[in-house]
Protein backbone atom coordinates (compact mmCIF):
# COMPACT_ATOMS: atom_id res chain seq x y z
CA UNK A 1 -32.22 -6.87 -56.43
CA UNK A 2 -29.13 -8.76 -55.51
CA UNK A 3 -27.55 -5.23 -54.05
CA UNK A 4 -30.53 -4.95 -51.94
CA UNK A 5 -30.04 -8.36 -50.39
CA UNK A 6 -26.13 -7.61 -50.19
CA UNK A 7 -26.75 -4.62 -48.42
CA UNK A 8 -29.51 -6.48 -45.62
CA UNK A 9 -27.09 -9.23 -45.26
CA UNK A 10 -24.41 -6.64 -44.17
CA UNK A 11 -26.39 -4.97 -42.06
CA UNK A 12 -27.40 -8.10 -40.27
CA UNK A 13 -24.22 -9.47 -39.84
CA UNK A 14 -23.07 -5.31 -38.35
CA UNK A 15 -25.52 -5.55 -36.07
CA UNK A 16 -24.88 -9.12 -34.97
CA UNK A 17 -21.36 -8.49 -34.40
CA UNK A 18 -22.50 -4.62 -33.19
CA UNK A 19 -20.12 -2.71 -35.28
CA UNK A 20 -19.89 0.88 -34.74
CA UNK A 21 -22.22 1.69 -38.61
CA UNK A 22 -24.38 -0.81 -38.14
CA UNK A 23 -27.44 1.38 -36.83
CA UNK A 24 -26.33 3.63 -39.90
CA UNK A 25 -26.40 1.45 -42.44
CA UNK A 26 -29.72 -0.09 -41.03
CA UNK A 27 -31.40 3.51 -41.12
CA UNK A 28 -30.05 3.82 -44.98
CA UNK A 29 -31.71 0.19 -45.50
CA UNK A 30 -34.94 0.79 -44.03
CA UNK A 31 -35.18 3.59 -46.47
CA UNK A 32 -33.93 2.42 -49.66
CA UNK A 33 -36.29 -0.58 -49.07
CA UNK A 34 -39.49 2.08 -48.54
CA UNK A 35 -38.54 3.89 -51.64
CA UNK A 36 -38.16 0.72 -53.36
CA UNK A 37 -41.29 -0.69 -52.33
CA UNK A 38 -43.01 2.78 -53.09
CA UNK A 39 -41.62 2.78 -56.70
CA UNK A 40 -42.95 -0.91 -57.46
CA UNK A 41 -46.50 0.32 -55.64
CA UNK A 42 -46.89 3.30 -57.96
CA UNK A 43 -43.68 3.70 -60.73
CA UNK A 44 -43.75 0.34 -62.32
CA UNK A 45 -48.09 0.51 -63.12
CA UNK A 46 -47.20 3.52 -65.07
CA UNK A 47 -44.28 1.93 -66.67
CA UNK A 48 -46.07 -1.85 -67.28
CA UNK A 49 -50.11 -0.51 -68.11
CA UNK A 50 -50.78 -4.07 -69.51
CA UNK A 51 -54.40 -4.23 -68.39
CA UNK A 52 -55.28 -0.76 -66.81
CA UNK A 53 -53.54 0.73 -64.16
CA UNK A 54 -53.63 -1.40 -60.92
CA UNK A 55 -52.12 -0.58 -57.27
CA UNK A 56 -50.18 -3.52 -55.27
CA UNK A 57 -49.85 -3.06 -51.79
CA UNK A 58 -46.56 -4.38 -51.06
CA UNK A 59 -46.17 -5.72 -46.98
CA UNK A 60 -43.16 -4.65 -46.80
CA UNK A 61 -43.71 -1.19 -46.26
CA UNK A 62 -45.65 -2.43 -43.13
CA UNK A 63 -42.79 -4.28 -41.85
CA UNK A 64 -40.10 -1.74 -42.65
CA UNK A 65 -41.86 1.06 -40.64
CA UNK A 66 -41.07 -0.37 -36.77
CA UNK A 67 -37.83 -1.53 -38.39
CA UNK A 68 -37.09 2.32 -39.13
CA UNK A 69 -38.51 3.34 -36.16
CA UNK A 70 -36.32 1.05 -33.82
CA UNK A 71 -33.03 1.85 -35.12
CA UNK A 72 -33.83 5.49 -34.67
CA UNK A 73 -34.75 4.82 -31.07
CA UNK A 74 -31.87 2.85 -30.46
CA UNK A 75 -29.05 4.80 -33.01
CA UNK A 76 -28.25 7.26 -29.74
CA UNK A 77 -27.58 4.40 -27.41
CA UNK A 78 -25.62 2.09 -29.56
CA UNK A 79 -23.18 5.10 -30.66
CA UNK A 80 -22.82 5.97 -26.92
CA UNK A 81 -21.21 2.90 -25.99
């Protein structure tokens, strides 16, 4: 958990300062964060059955989606200049 926040905090500050990886490493975050948010959604049920199996929808997802989306649209331009 504290890796994931590393990483976001990094990734803000790249993009604040607009370092050259910064779009990179924003892609990489937007996707570790889905997969992570999948794996709580539907892994950890499995793992933790305490009272049936039950499905959180985790926001997120929701929120990471246009975040993924604008640093694709935008990668091209910030490696251009």
């Amino acid at each position: 958990m504290l890796f994931l926040f590393l990483v976001k905090a990094l990734v803000a500050i790249g993009l604040w300062f607009e370092k050259d990886w910064a779009v990179k490493l924003a892609i990489g975050d937007a996707w570790l964060g889905m997969l992570l948010c999948v794996a709580v959604m539907i892994v950890l049920p499995f793992i933790y059955n305490s009272a049936g199996f039950n499905i959180n929808l985790r926001l997120e997802v929701v929120a990471l989606i246009p975040y993924l989306q604008v640093m694709k649209r935008i990668r091209s331009d910030w490696e251009s200049t």
